[in-house]
C-alpha atoms as a PDB file:
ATOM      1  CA  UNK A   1     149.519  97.825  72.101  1.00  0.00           C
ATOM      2  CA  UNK A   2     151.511  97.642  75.428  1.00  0.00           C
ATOM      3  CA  UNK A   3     149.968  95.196  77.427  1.00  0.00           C
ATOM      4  CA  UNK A   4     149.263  96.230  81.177  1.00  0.00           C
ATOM      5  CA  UNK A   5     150.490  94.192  84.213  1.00  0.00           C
ATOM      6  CA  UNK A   6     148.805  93.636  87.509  1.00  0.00           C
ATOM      7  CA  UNK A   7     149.657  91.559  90.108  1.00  0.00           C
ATOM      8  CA  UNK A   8     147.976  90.872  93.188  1.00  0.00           C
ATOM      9  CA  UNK A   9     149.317  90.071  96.818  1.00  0.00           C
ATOM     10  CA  UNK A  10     148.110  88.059  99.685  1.00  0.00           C
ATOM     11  CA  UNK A  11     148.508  87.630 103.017  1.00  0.00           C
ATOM     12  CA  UNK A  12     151.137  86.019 105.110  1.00  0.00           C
ATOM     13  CA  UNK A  13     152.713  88.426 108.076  1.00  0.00           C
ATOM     14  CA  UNK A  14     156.072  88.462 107.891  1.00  0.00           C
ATOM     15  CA  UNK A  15     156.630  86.091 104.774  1.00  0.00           C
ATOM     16  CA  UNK A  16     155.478  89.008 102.980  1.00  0.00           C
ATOM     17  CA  UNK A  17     159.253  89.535 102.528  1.00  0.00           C
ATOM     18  CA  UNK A  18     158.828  87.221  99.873  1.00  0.00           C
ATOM     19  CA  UNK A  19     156.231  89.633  97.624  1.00  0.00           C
ATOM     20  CA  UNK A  20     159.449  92.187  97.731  1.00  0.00           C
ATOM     21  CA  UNK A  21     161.225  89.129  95.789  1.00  0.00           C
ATOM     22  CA  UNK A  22     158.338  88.842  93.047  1.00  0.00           C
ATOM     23  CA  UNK A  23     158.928  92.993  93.223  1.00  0.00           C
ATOM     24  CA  UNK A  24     162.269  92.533  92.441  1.00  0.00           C
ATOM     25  CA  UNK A  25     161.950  89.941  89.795  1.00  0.00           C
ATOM     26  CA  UNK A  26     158.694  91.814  87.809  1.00  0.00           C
ATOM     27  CA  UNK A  27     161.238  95.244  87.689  1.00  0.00           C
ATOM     28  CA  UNK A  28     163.872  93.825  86.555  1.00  0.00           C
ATOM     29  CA  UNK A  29     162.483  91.600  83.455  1.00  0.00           C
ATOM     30  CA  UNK A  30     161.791  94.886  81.614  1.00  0.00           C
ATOM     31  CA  UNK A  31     158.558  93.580  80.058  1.00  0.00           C
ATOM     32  CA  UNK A  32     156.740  92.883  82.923  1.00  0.00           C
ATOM     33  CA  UNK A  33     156.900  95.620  85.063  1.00  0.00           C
ATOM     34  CA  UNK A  34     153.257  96.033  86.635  1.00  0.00           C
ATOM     35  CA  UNK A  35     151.094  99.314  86.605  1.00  0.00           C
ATOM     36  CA  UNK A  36     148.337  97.673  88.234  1.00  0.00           C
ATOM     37  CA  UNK A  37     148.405  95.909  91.891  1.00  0.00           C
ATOM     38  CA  UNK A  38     146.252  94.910  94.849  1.00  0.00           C
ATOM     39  CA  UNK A  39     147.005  93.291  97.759  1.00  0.00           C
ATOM     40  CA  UNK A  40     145.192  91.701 100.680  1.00  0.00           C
ATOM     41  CA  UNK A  41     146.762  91.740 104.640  1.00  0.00           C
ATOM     42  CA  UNK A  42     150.797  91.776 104.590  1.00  0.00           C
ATOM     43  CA  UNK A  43     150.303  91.801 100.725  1.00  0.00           C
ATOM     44  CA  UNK A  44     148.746  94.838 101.065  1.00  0.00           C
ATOM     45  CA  UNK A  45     152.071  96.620 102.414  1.00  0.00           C
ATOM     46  CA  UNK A  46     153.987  95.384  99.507  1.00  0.00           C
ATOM     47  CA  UNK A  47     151.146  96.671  97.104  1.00  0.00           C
ATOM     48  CA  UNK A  48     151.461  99.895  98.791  1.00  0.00           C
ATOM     49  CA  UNK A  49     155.203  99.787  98.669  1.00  0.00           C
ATOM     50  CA  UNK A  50     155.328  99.458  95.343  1.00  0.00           C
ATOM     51  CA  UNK A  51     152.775 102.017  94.167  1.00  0.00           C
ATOM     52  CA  UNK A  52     154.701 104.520  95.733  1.00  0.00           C
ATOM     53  CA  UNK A  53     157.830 104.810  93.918  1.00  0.00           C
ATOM     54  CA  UNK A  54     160.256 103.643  96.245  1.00  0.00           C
ATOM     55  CA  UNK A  55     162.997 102.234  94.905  1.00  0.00           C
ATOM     56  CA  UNK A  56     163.509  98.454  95.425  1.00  0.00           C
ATOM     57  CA  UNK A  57     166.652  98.935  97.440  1.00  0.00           C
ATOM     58  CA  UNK A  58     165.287 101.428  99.822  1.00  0.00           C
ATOM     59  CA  UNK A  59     161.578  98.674 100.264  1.00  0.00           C
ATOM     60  CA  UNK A  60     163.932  95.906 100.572  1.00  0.00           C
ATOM     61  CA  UNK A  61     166.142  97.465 103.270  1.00  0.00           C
ATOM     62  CA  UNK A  62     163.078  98.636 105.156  1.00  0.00           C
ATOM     63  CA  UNK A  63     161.308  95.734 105.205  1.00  0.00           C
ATOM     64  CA  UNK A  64     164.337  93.645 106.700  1.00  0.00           C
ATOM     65  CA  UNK A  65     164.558  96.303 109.578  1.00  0.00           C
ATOM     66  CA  UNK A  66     160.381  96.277 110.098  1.00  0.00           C
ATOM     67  CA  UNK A  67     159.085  94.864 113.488  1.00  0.00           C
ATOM     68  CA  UNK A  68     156.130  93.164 113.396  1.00  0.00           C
ATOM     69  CA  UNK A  69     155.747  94.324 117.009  1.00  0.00           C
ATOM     70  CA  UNK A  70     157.542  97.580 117.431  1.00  0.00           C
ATOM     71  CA  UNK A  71     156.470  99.276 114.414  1.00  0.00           C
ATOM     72  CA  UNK A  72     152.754  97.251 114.321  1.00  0.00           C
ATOM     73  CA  UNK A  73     151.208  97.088 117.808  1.00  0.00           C
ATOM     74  CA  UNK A  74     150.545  99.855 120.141  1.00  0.00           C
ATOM     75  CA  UNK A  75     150.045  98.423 123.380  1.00  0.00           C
ATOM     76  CA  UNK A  76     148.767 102.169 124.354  1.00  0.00           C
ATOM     77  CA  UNK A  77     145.867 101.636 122.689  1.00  0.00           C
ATOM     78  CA  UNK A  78     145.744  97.507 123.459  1.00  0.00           C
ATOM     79  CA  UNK A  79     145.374  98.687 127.163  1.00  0.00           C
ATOM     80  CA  UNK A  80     142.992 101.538 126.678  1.00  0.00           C
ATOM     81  CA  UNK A  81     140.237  98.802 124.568  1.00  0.00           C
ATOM     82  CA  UNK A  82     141.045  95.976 127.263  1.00  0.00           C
ATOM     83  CA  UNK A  83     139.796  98.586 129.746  1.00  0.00           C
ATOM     84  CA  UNK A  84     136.907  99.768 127.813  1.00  0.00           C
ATOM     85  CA  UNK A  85     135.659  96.350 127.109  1.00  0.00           C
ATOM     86  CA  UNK A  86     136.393  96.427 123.281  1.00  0.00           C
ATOM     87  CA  UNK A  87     136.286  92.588 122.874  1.00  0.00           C
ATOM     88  CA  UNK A  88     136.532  92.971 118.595  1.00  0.00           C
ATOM     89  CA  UNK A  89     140.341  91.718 119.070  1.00  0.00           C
ATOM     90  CA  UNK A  90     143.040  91.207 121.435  1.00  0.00           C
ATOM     91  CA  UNK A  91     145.571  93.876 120.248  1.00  0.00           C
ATOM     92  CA  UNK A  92     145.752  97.411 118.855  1.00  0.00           C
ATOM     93  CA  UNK A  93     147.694  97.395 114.896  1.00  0.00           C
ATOM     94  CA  UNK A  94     147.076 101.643 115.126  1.00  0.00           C
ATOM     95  CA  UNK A  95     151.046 101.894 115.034  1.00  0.00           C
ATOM     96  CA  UNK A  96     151.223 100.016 111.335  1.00  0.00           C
ATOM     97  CA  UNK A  97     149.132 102.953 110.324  1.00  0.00           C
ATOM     98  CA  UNK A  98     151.755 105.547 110.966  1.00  0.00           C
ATOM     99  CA  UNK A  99     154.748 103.413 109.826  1.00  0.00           C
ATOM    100  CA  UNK A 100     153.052 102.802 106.605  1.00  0.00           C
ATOM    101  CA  UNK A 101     152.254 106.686 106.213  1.00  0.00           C
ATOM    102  CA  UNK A 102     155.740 107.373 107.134  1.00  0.00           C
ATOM    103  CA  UNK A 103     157.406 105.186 104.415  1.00  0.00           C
ATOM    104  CA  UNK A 104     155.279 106.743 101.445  1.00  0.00           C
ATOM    105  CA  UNK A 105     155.954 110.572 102.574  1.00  0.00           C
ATOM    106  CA  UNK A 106     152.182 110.647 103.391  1.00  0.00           C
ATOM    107  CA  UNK A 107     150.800 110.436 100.116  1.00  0.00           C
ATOM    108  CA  UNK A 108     147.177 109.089  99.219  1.00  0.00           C
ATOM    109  CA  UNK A 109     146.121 106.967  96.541  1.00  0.00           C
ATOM    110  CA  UNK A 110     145.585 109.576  94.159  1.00  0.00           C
ATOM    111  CA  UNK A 111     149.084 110.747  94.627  1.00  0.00           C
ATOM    112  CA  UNK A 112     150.323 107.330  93.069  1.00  0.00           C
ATOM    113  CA  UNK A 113     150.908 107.078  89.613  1.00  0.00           C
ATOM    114  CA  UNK A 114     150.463 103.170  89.613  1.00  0.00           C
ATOM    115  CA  UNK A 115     146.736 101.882  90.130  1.00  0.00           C
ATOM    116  CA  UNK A 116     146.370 100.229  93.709  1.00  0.00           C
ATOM    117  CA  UNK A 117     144.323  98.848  95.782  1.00  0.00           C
ATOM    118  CA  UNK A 118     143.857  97.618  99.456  1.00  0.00           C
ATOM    119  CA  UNK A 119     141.200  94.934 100.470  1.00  0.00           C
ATOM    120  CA  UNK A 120     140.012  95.007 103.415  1.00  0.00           C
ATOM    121  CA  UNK A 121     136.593  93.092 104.667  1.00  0.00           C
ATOM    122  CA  UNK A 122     133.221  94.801 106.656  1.00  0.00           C
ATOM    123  CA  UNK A 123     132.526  92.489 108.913  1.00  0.00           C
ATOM    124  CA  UNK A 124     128.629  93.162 109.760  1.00  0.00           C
ATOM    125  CA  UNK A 125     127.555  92.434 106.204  1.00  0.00           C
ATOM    126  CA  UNK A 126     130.664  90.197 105.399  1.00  0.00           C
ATOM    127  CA  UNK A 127     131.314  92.621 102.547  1.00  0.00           C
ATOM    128  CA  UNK A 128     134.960  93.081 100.688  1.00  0.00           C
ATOM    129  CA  UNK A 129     136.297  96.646 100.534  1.00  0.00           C
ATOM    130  CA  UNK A 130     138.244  98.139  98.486  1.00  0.00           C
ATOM    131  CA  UNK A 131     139.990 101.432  99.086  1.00  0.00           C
ATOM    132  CA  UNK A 132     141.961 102.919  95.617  1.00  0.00           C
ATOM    133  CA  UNK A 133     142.389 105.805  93.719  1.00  0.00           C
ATOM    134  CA  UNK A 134     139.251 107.883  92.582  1.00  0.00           C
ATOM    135  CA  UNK A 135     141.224 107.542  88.856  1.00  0.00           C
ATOM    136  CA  UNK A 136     141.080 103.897  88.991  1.00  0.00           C
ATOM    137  CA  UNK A 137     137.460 103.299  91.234  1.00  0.00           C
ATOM    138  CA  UNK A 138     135.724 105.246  87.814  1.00  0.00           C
ATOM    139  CA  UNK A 139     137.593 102.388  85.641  1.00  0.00           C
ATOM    140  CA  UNK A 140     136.455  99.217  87.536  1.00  0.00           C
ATOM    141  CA  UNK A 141     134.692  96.525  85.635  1.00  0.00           C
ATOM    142  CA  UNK A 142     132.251  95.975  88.352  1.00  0.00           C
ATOM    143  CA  UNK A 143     131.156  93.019  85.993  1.00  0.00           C
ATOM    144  CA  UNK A 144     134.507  91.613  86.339  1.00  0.00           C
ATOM    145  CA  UNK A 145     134.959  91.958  89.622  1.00  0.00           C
ATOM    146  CA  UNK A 146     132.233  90.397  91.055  1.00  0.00           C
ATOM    147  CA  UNK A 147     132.687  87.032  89.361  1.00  0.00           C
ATOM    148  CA  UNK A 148     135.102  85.011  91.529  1.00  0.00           C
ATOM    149  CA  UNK A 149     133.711  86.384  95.418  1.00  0.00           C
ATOM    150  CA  UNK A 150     131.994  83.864  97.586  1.00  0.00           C
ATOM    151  CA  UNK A 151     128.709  83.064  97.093  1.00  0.00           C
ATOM    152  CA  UNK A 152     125.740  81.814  99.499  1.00  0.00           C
ATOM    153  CA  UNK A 153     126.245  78.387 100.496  1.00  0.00           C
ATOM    154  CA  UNK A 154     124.495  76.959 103.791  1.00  0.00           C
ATOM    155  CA  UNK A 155     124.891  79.368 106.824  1.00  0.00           C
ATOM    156  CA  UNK A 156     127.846  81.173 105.307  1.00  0.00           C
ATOM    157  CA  UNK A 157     127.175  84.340 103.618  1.00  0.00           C
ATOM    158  CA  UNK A 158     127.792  85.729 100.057  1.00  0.00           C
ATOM    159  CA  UNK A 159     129.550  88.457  99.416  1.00  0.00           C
ATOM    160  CA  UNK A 160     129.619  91.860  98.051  1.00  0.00           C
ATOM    161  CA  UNK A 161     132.293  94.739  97.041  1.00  0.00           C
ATOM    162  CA  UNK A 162     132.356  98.173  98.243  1.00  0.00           C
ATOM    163  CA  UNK A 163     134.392 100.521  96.197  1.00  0.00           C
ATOM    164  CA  UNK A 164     135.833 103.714  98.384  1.00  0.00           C
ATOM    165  CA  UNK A 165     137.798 106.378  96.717  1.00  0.00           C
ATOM    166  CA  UNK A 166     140.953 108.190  97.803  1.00  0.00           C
ATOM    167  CA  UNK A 167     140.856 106.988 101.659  1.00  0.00           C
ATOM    168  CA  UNK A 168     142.859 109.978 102.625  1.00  0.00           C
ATOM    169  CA  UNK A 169     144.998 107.928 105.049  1.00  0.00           C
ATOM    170  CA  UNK A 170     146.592 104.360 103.483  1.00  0.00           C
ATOM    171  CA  UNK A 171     148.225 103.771 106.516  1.00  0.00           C
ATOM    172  CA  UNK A 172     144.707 103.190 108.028  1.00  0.00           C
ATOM    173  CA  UNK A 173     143.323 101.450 104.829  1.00  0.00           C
ATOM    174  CA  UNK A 174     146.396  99.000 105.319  1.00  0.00           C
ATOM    175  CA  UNK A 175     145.534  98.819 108.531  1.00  0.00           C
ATOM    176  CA  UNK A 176     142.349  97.443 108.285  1.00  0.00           C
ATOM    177  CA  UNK A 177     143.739  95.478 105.432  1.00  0.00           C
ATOM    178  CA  UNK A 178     145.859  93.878 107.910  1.00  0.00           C
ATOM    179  CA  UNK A 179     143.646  93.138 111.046  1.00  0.00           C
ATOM    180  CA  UNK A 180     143.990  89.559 111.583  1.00  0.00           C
ATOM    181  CA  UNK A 181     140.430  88.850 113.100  1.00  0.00           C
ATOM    182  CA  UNK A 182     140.992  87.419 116.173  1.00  0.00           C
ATOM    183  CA  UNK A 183     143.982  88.726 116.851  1.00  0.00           C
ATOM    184  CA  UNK A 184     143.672  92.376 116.229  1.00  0.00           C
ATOM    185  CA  UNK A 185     141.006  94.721 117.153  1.00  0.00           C
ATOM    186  CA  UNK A 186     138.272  96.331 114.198  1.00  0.00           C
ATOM    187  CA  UNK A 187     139.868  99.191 112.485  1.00  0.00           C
ATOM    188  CA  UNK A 188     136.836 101.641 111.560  1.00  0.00           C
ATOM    189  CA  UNK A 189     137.019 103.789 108.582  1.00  0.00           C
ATOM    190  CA  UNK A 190     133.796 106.300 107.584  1.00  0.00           C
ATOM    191  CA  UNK A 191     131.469 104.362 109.731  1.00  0.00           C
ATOM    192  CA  UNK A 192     132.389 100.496 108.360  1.00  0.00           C
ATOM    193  CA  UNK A 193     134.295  98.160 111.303  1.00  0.00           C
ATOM    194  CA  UNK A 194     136.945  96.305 109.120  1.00  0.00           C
ATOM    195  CA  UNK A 195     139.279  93.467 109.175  1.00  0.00           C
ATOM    196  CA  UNK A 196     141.455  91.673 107.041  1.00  0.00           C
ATOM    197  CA  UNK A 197     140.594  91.306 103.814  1.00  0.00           C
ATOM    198  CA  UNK A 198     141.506  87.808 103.224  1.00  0.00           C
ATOM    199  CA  UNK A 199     138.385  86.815 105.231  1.00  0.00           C
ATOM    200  CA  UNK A 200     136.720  87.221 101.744  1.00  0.00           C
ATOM    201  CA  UNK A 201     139.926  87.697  99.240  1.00  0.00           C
ATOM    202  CA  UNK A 202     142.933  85.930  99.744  1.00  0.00           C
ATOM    203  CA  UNK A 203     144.771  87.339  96.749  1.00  0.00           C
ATOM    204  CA  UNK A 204     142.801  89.591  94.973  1.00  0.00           C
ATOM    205  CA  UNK A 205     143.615  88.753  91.280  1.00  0.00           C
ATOM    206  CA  UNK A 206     139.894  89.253  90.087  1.00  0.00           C
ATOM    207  CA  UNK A 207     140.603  92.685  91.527  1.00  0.00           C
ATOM    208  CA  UNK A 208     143.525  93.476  89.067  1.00  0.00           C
ATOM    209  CA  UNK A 209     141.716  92.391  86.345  1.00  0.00           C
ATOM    210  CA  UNK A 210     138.675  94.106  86.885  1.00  0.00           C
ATOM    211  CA  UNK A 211     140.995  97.180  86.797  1.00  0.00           C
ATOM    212  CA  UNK A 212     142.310  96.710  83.535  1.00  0.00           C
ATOM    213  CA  UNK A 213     145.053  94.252  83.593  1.00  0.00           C
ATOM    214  CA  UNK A 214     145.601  92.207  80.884  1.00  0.00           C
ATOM    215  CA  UNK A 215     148.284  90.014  82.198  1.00  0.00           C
ATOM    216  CA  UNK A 216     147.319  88.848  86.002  1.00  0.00           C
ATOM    217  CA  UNK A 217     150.214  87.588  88.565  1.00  0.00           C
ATOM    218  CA  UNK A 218     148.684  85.909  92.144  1.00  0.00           C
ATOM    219  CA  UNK A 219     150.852  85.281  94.504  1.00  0.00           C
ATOM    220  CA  UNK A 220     149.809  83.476  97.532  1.00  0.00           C
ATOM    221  CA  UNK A 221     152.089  82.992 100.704  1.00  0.00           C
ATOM    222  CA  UNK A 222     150.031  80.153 102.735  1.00  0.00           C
ATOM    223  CA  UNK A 223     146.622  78.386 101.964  1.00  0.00           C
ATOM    224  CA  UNK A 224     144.066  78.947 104.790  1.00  0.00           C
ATOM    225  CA  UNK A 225     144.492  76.899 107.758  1.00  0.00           C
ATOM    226  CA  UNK A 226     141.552  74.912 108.928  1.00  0.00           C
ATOM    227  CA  UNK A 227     142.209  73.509 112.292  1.00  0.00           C
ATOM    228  CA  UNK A 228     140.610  70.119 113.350  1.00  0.00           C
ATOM    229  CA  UNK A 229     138.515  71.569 115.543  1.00  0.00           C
ATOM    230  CA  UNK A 230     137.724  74.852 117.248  1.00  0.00           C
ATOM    231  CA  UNK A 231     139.327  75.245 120.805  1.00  0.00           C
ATOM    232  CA  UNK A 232     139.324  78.980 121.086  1.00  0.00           C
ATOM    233  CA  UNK A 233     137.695  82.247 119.491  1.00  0.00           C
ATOM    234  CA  UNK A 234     140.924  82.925 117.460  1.00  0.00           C
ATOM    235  CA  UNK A 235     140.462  79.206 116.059  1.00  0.00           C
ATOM    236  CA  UNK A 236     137.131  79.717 115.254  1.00  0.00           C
ATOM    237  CA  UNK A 237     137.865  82.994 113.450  1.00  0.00           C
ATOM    238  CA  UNK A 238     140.860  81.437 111.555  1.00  0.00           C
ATOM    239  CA  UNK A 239     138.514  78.704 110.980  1.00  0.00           C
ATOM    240  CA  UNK A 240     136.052  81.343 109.073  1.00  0.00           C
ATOM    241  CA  UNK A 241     138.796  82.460 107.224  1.00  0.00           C
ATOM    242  CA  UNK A 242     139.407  79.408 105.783  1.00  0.00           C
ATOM    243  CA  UNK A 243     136.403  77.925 104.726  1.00  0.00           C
ATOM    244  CA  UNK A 244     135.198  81.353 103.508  1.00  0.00           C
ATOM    245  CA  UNK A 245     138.442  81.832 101.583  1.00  0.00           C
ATOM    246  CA  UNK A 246     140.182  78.586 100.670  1.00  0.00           C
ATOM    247  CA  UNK A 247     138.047  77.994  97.511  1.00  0.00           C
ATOM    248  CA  UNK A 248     138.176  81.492  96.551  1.00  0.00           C
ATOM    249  CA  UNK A 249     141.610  81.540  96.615  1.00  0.00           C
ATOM    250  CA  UNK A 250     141.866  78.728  94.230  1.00  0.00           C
ATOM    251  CA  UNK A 251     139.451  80.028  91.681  1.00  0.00           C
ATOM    252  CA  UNK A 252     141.520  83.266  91.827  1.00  0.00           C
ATOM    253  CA  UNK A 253     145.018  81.565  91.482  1.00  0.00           C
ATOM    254  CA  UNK A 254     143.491  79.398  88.485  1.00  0.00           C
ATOM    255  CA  UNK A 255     141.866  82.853  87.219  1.00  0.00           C
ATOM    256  CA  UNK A 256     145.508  84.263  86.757  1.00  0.00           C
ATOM    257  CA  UNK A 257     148.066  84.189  83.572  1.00  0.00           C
ATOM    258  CA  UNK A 258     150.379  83.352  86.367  1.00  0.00           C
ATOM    259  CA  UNK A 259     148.893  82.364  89.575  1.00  0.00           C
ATOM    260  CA  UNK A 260     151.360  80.702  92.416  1.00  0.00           C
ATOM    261  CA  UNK A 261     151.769  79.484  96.020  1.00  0.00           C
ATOM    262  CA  UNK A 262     155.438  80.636  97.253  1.00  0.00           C
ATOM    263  CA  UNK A 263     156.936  77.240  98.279  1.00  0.00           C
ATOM    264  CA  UNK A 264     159.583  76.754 100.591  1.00  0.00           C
ATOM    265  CA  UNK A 265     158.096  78.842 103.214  1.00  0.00           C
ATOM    266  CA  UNK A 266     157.543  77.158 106.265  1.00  0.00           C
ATOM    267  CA  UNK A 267     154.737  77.321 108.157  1.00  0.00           C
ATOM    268  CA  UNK A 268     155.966  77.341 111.755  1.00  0.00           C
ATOM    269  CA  UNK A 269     158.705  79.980 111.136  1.00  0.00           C
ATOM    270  CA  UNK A 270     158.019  82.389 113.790  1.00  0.00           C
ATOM    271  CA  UNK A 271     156.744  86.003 112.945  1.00  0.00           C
ATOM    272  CA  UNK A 272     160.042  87.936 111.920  1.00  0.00           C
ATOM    273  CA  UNK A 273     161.939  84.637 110.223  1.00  0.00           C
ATOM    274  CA  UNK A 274     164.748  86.217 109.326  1.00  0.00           C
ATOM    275  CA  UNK A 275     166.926  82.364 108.740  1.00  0.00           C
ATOM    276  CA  UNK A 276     165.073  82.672 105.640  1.00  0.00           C
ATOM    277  CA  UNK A 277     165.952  84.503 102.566  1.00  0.00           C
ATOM    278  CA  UNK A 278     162.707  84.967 101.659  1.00  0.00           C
ATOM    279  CA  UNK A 279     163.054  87.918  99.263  1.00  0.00           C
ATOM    280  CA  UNK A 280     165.339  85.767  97.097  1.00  0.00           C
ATOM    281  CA  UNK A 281     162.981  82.628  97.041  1.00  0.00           C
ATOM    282  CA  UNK A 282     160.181  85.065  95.780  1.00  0.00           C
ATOM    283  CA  UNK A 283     162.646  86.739  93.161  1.00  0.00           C
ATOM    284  CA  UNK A 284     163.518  83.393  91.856  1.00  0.00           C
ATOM    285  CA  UNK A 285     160.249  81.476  91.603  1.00  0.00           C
ATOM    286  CA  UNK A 286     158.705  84.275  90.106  1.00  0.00           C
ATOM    287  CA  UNK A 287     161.705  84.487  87.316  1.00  0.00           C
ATOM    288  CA  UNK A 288     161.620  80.720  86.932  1.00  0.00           C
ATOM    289  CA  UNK A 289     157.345  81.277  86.385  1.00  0.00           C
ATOM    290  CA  UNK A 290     158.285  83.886  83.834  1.00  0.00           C
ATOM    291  CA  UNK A 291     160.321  81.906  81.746  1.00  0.00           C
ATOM    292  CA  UNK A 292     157.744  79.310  81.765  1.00  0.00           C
ATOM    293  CA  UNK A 293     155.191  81.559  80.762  1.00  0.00           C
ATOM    294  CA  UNK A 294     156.950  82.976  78.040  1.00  0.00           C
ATOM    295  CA  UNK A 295     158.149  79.490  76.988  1.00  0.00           C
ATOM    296  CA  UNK A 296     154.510  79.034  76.278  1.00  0.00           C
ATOM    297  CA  UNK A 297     153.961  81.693  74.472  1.00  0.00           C
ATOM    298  CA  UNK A 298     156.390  81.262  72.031  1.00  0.00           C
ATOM    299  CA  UNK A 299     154.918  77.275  71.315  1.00  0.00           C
ATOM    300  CA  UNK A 300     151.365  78.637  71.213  1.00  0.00           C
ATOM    301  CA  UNK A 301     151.484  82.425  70.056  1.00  0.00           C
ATOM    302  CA  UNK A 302     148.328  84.173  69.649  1.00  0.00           C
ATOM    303  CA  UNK A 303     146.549  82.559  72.168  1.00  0.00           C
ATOM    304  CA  UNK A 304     145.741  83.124  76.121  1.00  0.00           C
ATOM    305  CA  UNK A 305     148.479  81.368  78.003  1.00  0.00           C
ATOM    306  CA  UNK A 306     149.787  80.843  81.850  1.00  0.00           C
ATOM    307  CA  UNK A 307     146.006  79.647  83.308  1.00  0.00           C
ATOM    308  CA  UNK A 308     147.678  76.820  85.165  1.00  0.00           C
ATOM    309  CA  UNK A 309     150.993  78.130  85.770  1.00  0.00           C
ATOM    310  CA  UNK A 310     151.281  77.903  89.308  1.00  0.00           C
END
């Protein structure tokens, strides 16, 4: 029996050029070519990317000419919620939406023939989201995926999943995928106010597997950041990110055949670093992870391999 691939993406702005690499890497080993993929914030572009069928020259060429300002933020709509007193972020992301929907010929997720799906988080009840095909929502293994989200501890909340079928507009499910809190105002989609989804799921590898994946890939860009202490609102928000996430994250990397932190990717590059080849250094740390894992495989066949490959 074929064995299905999923990997899932997190976040990272514009070092998400270095998911394309991974991309580029899992197409052209030939055996690990994934039919299953989820991604959380800038991961979810690449996700989205993927599922779509457009070739890896034409994502890899786009992506190098993307703007994280012209093509993300409308500051239309930034000045029309500063003057209505909309104080859920600083910034409108409404033009990532159309850029998104413009790439993928304005298909939904039932028009892709590769499982997706794009996490995004509810903030009132703290709840993860996930918007995906209705083919692949009826073959969830709720048990599965419920396993590795945050649970109660002290003042911060727990966590639950809400499964939404065939958003009719991705752009606006990445969207909300992609709404740093903070920084970018709510994103509302059939009555829920949403931000980014790694506020509860970094890199959603629990979500691949609960949608039939037998071989998981995680690939994380940057572990939370925690600052010292909490001098603004933004702070305090990236602050909840982080200690709602950080241990998540790990359990989900560890969770993974293959679970990884991109290295070499520096923190303080600004957002559009293009001095950094960054789609190579994810193509060749995810080929150099491959031929670990099947190293491994080969000493030990028959058995589950890759936990702690990362």
């Amino acid at each position: 029996m074929v064995k299905k691939v999923g990997v899932a993406f997190g976040g990272g702005g514009a070092r998400g050029l270095a998911h394309l690499g991974v991309i580029r890497a899992l197409r052209n080993s030939g055996k690990y070519i994934p039919k299953i993929t989820a991604g959380t914030s800038a991961g979810s572009i690449a996700a989205v990317l993927y599922a779509s069928g457009i070739s890896q020259l034409e994502i890899e060429e786009t992506a190098k000419e993307f703007d994280w300002f012209k093509d993300v933020i409308s500051f239309s709509d930034t000045v029309k919620n500063i003057f209505n007193r909309n104080r859920g972020g600083l910034v409108s992301n409404s033009k990532l939406g159309d850029s998104i929907n413009r790439l993928i010929s304005g298909r939904s997720f039932d028009d892709f023939n590769i499982d997706i799906a794009v996490v995004a988080t509810e903030i009132e009840k703290m709840q993860r989201v996930i918007f995906t095909s209705k083919r692949a929502a009826a073959e969830i293994n709720r048990e599965e995926l419920e396993k590795f989200l945050p649970e109660p501890k002290g003042p911060m909340p727990g966590c639950d999943t809400i499964i939404v079928p065939d958003c009719k507009d991705v752009g606006l499910a990445v969207r909300a995928s992609c709404a740093v809190p903070g920084v970018f105002q709510p994103v509302e989609i059939m009555g829920m106010r949403l931000l980014d989804g790694g506020v509860v799921d970094q890199v959603p590898v629990d979500v691949v597997k609960a949608m039939g994946a037998d071989i998981t890939i995680g690939v994380s860009l940057a572990l939370s950041f925690i600052p010292q202490k909490f001098t603004s609102a933004v702070h305090s928000l990236s602050g909840m990110v982080g200690l709602l996430g950080i241990q998540q994250l790990r359990k989900n990397l560890e969770n993974a055949d293959i679970g990884f932190q991109v290295e070499g990717i520096d923190k303080r590059s600004p957002v559009n670093p293009k001095q950094y080849d960054l789609v190579d250094l994810g193509e060749k740390q995810m080929i150099r992870l491959l031929d670990e894992y099947e190293r491994k495989k080969r000493k030990l066949p028959g058995i589950l391999f890759g936990r702690k490959v990362y």
